[in-house]
C-alpha atoms as a PDB file:
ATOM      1  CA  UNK A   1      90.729  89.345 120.876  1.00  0.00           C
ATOM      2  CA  UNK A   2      90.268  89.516 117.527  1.00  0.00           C
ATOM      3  CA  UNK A   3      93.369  89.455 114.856  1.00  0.00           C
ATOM      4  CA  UNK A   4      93.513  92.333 111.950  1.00  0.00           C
ATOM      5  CA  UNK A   5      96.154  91.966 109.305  1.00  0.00           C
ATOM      6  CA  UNK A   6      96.171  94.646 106.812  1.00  0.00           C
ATOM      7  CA  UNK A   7      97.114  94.392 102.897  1.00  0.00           C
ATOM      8  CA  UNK A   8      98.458  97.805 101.658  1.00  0.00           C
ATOM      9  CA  UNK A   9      99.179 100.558 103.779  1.00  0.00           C
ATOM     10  CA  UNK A  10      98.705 103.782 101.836  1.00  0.00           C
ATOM     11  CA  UNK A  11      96.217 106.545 102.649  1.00  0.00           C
ATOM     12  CA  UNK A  12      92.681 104.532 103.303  1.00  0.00           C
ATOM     13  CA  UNK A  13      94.787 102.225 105.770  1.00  0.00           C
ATOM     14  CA  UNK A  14      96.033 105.362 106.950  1.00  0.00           C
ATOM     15  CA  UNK A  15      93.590 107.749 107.347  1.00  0.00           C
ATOM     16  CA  UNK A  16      90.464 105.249 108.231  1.00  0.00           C
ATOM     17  CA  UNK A  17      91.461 101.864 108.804  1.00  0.00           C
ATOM     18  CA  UNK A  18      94.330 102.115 111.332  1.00  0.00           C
ATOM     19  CA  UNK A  19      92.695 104.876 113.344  1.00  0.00           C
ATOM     20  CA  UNK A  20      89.419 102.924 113.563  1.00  0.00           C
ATOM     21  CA  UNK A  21      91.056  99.676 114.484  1.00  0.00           C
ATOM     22  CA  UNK A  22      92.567 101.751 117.390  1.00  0.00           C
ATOM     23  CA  UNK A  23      89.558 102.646 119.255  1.00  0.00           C
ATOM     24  CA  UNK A  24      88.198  99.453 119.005  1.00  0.00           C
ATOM     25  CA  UNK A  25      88.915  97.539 122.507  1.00  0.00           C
ATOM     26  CA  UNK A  26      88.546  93.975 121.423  1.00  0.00           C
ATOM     27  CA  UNK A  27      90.805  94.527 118.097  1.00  0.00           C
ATOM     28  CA  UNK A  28      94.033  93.943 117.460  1.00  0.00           C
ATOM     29  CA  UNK A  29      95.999  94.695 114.436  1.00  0.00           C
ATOM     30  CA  UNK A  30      98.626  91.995 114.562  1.00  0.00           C
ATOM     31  CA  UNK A  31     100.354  92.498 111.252  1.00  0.00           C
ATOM     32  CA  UNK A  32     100.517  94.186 107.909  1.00  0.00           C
ATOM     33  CA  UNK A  33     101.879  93.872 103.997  1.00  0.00           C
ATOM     34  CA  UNK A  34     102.998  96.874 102.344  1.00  0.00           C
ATOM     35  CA  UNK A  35     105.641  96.587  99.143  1.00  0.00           C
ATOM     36  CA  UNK A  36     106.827  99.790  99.567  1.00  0.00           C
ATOM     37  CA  UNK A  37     109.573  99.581 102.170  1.00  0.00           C
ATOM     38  CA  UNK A  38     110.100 102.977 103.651  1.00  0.00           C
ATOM     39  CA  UNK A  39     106.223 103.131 103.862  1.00  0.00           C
ATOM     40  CA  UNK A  40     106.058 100.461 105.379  1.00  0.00           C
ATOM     41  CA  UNK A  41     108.422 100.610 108.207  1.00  0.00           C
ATOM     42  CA  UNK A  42     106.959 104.404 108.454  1.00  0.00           C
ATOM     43  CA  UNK A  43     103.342 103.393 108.979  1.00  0.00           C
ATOM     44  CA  UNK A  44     104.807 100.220 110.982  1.00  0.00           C
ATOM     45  CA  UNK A  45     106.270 102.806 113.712  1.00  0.00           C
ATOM     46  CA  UNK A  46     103.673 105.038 113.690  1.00  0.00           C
ATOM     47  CA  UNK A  47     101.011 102.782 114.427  1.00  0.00           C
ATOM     48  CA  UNK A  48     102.658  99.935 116.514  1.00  0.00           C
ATOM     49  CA  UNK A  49     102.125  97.791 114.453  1.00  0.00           C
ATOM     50  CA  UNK A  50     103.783  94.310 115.528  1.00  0.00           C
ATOM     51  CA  UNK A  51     105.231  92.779 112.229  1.00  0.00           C
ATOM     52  CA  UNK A  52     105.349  93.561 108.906  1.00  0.00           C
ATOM     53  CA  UNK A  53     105.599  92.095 105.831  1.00  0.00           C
ATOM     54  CA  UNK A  54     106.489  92.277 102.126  1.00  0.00           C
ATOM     55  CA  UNK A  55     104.187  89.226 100.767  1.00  0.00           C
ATOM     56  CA  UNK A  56     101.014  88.655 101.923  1.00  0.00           C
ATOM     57  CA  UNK A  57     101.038  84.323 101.610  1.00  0.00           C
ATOM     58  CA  UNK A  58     104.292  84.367 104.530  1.00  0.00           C
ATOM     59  CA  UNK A  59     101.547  86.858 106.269  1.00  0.00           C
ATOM     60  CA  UNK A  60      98.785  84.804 106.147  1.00  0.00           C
ATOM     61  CA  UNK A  61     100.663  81.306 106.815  1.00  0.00           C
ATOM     62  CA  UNK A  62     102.595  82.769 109.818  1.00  0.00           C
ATOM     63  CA  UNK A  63     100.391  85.243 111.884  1.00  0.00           C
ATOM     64  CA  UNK A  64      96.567  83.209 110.958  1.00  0.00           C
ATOM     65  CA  UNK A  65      94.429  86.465 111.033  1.00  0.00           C
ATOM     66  CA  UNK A  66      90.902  86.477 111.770  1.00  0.00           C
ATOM     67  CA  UNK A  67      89.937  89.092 109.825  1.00  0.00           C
ATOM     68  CA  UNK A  68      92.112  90.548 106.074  1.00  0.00           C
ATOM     69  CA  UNK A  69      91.038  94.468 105.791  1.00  0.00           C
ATOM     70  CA  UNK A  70      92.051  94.752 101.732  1.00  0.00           C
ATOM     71  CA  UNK A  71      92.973  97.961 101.116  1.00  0.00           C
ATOM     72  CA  UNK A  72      95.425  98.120  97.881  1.00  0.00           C
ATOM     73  CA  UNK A  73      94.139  99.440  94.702  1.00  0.00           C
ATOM     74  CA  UNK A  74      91.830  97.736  93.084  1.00  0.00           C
ATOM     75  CA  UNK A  75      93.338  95.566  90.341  1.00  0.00           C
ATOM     76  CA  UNK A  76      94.625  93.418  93.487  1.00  0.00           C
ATOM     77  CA  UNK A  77      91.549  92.768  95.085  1.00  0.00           C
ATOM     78  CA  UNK A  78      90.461  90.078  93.964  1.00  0.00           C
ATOM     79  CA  UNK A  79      93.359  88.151  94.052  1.00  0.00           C
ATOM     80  CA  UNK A  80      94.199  89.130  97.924  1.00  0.00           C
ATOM     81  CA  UNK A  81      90.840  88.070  98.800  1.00  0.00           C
ATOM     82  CA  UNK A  82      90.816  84.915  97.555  1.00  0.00           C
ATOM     83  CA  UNK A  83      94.347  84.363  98.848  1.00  0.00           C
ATOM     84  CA  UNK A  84      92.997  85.429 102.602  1.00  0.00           C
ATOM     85  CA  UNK A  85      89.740  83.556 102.449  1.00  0.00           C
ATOM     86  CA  UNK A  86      91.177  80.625 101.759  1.00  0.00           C
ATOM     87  CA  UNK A  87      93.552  80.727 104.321  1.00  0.00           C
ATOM     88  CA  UNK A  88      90.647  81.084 107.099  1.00  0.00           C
ATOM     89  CA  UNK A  89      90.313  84.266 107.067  1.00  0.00           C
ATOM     90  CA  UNK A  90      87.122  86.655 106.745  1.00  0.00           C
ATOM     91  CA  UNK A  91      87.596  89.872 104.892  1.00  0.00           C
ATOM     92  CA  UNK A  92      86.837  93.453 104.507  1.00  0.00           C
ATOM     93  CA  UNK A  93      86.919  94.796 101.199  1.00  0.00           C
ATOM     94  CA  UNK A  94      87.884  98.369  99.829  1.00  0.00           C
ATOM     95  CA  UNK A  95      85.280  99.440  97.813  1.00  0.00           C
ATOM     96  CA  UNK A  96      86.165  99.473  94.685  1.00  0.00           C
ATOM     97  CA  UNK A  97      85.238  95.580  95.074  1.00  0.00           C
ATOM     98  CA  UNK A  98      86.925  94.194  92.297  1.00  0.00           C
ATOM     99  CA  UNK A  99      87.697  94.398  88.398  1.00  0.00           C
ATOM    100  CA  UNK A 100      84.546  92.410  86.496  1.00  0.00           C
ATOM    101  CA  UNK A 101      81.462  90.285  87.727  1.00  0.00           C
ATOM    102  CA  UNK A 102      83.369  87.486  86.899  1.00  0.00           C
ATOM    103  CA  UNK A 103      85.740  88.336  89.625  1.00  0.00           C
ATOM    104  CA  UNK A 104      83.366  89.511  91.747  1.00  0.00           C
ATOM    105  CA  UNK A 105      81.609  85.472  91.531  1.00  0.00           C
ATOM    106  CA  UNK A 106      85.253  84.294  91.846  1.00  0.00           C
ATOM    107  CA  UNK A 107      85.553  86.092  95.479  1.00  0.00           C
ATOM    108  CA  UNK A 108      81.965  84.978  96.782  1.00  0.00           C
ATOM    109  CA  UNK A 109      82.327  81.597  95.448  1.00  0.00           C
ATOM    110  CA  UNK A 110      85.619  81.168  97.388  1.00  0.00           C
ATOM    111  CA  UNK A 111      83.733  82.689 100.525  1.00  0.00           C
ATOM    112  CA  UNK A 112      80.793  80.512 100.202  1.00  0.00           C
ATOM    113  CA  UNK A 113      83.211  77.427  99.486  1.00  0.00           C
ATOM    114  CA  UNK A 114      85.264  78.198 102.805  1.00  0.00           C
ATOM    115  CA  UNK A 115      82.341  79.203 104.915  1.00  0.00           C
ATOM    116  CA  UNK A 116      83.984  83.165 105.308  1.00  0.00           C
ATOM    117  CA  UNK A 117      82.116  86.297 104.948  1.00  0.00           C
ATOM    118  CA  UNK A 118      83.278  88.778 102.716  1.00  0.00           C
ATOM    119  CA  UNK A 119      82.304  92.777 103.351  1.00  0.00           C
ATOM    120  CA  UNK A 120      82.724  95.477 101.070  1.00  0.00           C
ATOM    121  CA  UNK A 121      83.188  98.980 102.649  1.00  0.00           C
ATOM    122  CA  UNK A 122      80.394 100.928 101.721  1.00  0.00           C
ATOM    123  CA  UNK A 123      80.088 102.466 104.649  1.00  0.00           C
ATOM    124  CA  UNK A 124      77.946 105.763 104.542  1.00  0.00           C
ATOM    125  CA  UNK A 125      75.036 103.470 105.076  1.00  0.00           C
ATOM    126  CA  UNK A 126      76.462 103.346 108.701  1.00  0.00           C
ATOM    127  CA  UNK A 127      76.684 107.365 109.147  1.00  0.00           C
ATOM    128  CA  UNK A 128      74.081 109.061 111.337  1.00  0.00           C
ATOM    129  CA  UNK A 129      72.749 111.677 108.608  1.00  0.00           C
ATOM    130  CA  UNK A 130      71.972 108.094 106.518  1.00  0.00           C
ATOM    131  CA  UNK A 131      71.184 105.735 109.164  1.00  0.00           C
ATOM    132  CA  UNK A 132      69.040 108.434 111.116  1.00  0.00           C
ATOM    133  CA  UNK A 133      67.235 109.252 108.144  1.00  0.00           C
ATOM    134  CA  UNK A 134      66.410 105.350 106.945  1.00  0.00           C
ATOM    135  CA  UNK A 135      65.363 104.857 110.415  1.00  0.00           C
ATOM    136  CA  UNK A 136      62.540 107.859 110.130  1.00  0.00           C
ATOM    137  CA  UNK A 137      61.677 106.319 106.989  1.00  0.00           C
ATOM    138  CA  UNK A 138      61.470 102.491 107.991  1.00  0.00           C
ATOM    139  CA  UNK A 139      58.863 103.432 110.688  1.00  0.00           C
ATOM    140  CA  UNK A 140      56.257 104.121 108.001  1.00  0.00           C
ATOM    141  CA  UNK A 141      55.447 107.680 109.160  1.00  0.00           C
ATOM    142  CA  UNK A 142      55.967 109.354 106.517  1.00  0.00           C
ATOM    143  CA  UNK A 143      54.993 106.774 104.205  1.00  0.00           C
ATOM    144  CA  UNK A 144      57.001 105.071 101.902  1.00  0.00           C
ATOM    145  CA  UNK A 145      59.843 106.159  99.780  1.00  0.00           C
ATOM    146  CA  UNK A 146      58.314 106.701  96.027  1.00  0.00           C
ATOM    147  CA  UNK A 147      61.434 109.119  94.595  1.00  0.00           C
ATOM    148  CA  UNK A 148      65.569 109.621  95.361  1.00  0.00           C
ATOM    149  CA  UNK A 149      67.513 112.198  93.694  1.00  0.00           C
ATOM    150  CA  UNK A 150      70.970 111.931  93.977  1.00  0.00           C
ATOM    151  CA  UNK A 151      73.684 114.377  92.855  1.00  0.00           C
ATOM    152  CA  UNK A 152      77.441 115.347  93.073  1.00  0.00           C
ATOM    153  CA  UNK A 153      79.372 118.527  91.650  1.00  0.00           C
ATOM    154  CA  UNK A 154      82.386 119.248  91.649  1.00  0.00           C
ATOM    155  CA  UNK A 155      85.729 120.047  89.196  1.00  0.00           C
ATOM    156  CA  UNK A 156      87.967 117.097  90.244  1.00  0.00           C
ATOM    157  CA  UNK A 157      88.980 115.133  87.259  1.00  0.00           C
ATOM    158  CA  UNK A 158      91.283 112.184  87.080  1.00  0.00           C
ATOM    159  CA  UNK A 159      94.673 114.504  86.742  1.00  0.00           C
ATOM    160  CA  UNK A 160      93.355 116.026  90.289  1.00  0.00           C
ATOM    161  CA  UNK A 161      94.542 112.885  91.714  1.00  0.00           C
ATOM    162  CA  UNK A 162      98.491 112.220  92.733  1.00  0.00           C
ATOM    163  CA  UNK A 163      97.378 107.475  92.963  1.00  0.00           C
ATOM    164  CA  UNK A 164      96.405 104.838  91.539  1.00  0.00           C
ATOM    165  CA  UNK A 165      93.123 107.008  91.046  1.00  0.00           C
ATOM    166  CA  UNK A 166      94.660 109.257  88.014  1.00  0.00           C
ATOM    167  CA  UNK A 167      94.478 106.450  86.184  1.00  0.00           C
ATOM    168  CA  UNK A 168      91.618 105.136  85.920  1.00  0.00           C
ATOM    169  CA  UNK A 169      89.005 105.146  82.831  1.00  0.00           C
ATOM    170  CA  UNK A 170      86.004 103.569  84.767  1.00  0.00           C
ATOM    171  CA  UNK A 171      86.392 106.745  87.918  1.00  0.00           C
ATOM    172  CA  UNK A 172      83.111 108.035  89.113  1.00  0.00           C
ATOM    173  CA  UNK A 173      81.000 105.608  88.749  1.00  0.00           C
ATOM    174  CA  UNK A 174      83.326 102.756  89.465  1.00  0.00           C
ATOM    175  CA  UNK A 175      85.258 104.384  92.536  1.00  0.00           C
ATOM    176  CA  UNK A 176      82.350 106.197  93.938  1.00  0.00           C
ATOM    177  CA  UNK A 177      79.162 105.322  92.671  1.00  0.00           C
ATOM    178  CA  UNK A 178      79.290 102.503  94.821  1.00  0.00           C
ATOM    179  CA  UNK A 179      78.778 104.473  97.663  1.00  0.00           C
ATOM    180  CA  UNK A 180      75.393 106.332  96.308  1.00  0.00           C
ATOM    181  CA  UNK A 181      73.967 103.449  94.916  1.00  0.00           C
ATOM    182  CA  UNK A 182      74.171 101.555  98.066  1.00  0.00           C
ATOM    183  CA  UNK A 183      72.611 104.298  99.719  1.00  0.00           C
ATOM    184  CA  UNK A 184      69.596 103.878  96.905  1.00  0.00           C
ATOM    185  CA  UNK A 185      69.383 100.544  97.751  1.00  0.00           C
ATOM    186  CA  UNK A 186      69.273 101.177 101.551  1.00  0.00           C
ATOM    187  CA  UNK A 187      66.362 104.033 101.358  1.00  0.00           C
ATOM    188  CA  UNK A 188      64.716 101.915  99.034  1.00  0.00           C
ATOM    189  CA  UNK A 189      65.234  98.213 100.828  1.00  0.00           C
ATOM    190  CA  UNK A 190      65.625  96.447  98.120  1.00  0.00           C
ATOM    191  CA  UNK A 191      67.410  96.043  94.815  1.00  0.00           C
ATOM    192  CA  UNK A 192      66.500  97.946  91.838  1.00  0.00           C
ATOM    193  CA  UNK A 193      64.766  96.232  89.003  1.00  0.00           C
ATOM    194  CA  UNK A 194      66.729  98.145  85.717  1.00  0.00           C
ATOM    195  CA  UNK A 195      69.050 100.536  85.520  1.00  0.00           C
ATOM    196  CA  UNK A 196      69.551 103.003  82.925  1.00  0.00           C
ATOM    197  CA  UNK A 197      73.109 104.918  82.169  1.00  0.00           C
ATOM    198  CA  UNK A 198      75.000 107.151  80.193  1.00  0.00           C
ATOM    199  CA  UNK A 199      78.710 108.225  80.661  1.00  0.00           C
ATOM    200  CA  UNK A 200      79.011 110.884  77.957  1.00  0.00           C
ATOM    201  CA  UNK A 201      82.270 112.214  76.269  1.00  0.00           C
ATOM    202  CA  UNK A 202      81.596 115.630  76.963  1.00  0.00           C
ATOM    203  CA  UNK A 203      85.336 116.582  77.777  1.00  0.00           C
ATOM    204  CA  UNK A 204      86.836 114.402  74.881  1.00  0.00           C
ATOM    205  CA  UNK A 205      90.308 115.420  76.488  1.00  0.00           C
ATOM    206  CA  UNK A 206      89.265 113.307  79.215  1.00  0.00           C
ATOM    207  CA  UNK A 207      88.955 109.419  78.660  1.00  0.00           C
ATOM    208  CA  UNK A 208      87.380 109.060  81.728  1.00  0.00           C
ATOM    209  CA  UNK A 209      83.758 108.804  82.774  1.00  0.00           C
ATOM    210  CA  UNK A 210      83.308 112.466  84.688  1.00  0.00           C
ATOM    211  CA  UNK A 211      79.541 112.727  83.563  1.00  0.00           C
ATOM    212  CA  UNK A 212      77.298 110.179  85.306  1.00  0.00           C
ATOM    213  CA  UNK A 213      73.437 109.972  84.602  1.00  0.00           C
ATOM    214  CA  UNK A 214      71.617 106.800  85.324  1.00  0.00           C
ATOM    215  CA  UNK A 215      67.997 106.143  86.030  1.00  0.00           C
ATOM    216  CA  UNK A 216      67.398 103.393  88.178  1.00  0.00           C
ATOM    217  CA  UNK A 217      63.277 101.567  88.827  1.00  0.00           C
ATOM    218  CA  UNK A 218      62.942  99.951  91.916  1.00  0.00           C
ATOM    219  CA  UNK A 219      60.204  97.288  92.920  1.00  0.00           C
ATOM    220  CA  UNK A 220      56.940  99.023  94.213  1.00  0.00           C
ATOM    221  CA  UNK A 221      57.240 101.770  91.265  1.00  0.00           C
ATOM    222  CA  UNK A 222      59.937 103.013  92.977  1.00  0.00           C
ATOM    223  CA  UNK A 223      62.826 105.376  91.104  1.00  0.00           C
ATOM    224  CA  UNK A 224      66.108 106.980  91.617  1.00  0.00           C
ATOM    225  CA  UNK A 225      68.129 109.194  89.875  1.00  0.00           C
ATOM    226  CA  UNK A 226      71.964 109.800  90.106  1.00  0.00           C
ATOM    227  CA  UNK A 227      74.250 112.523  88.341  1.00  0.00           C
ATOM    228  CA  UNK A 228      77.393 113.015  88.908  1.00  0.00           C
ATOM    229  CA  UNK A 229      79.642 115.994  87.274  1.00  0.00           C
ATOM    230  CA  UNK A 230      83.654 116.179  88.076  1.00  0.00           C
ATOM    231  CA  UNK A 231      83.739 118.564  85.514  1.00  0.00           C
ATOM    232  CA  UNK A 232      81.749 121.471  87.513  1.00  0.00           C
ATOM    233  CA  UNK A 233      82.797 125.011  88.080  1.00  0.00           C
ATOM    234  CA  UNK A 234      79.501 125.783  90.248  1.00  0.00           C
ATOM    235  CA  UNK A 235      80.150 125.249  94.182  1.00  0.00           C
ATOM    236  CA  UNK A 236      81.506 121.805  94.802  1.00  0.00           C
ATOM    237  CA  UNK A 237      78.659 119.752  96.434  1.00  0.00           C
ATOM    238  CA  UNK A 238      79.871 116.439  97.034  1.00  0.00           C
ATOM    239  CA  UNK A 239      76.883 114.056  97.725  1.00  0.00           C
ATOM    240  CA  UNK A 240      73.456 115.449  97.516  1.00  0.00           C
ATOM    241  CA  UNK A 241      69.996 113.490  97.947  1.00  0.00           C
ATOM    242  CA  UNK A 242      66.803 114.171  98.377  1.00  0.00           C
ATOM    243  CA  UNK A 243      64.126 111.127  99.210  1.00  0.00           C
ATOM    244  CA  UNK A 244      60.337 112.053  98.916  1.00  0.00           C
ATOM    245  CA  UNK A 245      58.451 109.881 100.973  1.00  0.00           C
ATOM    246  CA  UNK A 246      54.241 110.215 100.688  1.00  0.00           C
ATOM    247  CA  UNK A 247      54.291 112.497 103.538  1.00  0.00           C
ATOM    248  CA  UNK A 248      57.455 114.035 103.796  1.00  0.00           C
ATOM    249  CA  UNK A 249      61.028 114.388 101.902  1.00  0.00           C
ATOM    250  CA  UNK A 250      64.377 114.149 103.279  1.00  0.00           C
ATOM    251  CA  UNK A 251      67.197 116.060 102.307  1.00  0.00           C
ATOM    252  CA  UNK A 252      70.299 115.019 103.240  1.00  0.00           C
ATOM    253  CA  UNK A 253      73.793 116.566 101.982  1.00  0.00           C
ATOM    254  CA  UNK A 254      77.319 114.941 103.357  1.00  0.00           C
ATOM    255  CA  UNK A 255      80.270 117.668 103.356  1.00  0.00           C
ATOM    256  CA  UNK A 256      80.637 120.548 105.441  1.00  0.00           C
ATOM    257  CA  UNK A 257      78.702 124.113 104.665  1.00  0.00           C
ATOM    258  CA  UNK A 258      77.879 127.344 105.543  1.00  0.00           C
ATOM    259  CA  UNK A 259      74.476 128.078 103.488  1.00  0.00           C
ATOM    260  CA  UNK A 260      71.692 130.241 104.150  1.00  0.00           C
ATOM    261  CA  UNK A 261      68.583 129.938 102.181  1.00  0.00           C
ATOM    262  CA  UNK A 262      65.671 132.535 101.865  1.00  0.00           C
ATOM    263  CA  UNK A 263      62.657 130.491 100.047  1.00  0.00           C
ATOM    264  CA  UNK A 264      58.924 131.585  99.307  1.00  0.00           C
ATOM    265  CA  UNK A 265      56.540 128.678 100.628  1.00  0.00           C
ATOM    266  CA  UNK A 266      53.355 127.846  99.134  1.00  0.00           C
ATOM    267  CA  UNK A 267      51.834 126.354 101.235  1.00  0.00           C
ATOM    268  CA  UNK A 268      52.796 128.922 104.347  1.00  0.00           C
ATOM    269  CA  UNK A 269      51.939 131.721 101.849  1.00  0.00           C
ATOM    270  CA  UNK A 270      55.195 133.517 103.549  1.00  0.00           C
ATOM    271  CA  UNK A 271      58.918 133.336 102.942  1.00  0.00           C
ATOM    272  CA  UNK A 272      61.395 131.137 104.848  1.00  0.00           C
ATOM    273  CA  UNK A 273      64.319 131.419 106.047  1.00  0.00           C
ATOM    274  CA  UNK A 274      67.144 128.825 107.258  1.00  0.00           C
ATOM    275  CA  UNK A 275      70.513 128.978 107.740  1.00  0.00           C
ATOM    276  CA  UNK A 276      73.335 125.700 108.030  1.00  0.00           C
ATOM    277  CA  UNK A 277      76.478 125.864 109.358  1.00  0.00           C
ATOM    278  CA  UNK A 278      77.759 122.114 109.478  1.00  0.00           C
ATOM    279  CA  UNK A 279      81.436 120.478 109.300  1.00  0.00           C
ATOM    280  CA  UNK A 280      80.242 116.701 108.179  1.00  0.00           C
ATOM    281  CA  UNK A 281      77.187 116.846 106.751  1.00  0.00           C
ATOM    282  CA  UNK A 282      73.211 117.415 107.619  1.00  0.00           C
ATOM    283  CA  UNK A 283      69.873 115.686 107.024  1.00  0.00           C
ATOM    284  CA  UNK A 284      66.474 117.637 107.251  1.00  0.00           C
ATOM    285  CA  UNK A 285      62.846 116.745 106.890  1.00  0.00           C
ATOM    286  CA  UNK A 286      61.104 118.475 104.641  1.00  0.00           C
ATOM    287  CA  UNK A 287      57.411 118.957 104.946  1.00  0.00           C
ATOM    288  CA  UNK A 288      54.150 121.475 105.052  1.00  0.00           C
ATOM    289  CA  UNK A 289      56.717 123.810 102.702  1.00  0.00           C
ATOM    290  CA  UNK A 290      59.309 124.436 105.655  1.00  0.00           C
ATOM    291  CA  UNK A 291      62.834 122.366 105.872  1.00  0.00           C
END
């Protein structure tokens, strides 16, 4: 059986952690630190969870977890990961991972040093529109991946949020560009050579960064683009991509839609029609000028 101790219990524990611990059968989440005390003892009933605690050293020292899931804010991070690597522990990261690269050397140094792995969760690598879609384009039949466009729209700025996430000044690209760019990386497999950004003022009422372009060149002449807008009024799209491959594209969108699209195809010489009606999210192949 494998031991889970949890630091922070707010919504991610809540809403993903927790649950997915549960319906794992060789998992066992033996403890948990939370400062807040009536959310504590309210998550610690609701989820069984054995014993709780207010400081995460008299955690680590007394119930000797396997695995640390991290899921406070971010300023934390790298401090409670060094704390539970080098008690003995592996860990699993919240995404954002931490403050700087110098913390972010700190943390694998400490891992390296105590022979621990450390995993960040940027998990939509592991969902079956992505992983279904990297699969089809691993086996080479549509050739390889030359071109990613990546977009998200959407009006949710900073004051949308009611956490930790109102106040931040490094937002979109810092709490969720992680997940798009490892999906770049992941289509692409491999790390991109340069990357090119800009995080224009073009609210000036807002400090943060809610307009995202970068331009990223991967090995092979590959290339990726990424823009992000929390300042939209247009239908909120929350993570679009397209891949073109030599032979085919892929379009994949994550959020649930009800779309119909009437197109004229070229190469058909006819009009198209297709119609979506998704909760999650959906990945097509495009190719021959029909989706």
């Amino acid at each position: 059986m494998v031991k889970i101790a949890i630091f922070g219990l707010g919504g991610v524990a809540e809403q993903i952690h927790l649950p997915a611990c549960s319906l794992l059968p060789n998992v066992k989440v033996v403890a948990a630190c939370e400062l807040d005390n009536d959310r504590r003892d309210r998550m610690g009933r609701r989820f069984g969870i054995p014993e709780l605690y207010s400081d995460p050293a008299t955690l680590l020292e007394r119930e000797k977890p396997d695995i640390v899931i991290v899921a406070t804010p971010p300023d934390q991070h790298r401090d409670l990961c060094i704390l539970a690597l080098d008690s003995g522990a592996h860990v699993f990261c919240e995404k954002p991972f931490v403050k700087s690269l110098a913390e972010a050397d700190e943390v694998i140094e400490t891992a390296e040093r105590r022979r621990r792995s450390v995993f960040v969760n940027n998990q939509y690598r592991f969902m079956k529109i992505y992983r279904v879609a990297q699969e089809r384009i691993a086996s080479g039949e549509y050739g390889k991946p030359f071109l990613i466009q990546c977009w998200q729209q959407m009006f949710h700025p900073p004051s949308e949020e009611t956490n930790w996430r109102s106040r931040l000044v490094q937002s979109t690209l810092y709490e969720f560009g992680t997940h798009p760019l490892d999906l770049l990386c992941f289509f692409f497999n491999d790390f991109p050579l340069s990357i090119n950004a800009h995080t224009p003022r073009s609210c000036p009422a807002i400090e943060a960064d809610v307009i995202v372009q970068a331009t990223l060149r991967f090995p092979g002449d590959g290339l990726a683009t990424l823009i992000f807008n929390r300042i939209s009024h247009a239908p909120e799209r929350y993570l679009e991509m397209r891949v073109d491959c030599e032979q085919a594209s892929f379009r994949i969108s994550f959020g649930g839609m009800a779309r119909a699209a009437l197109d004229w195809s070229r190469p058909l010489g006819r009009p198209t029609l297709r119609f979506s009606l998704v909760k999650g999210g959906e990945a097509r192949l495009e190719k021959g000028g029909r989706s």
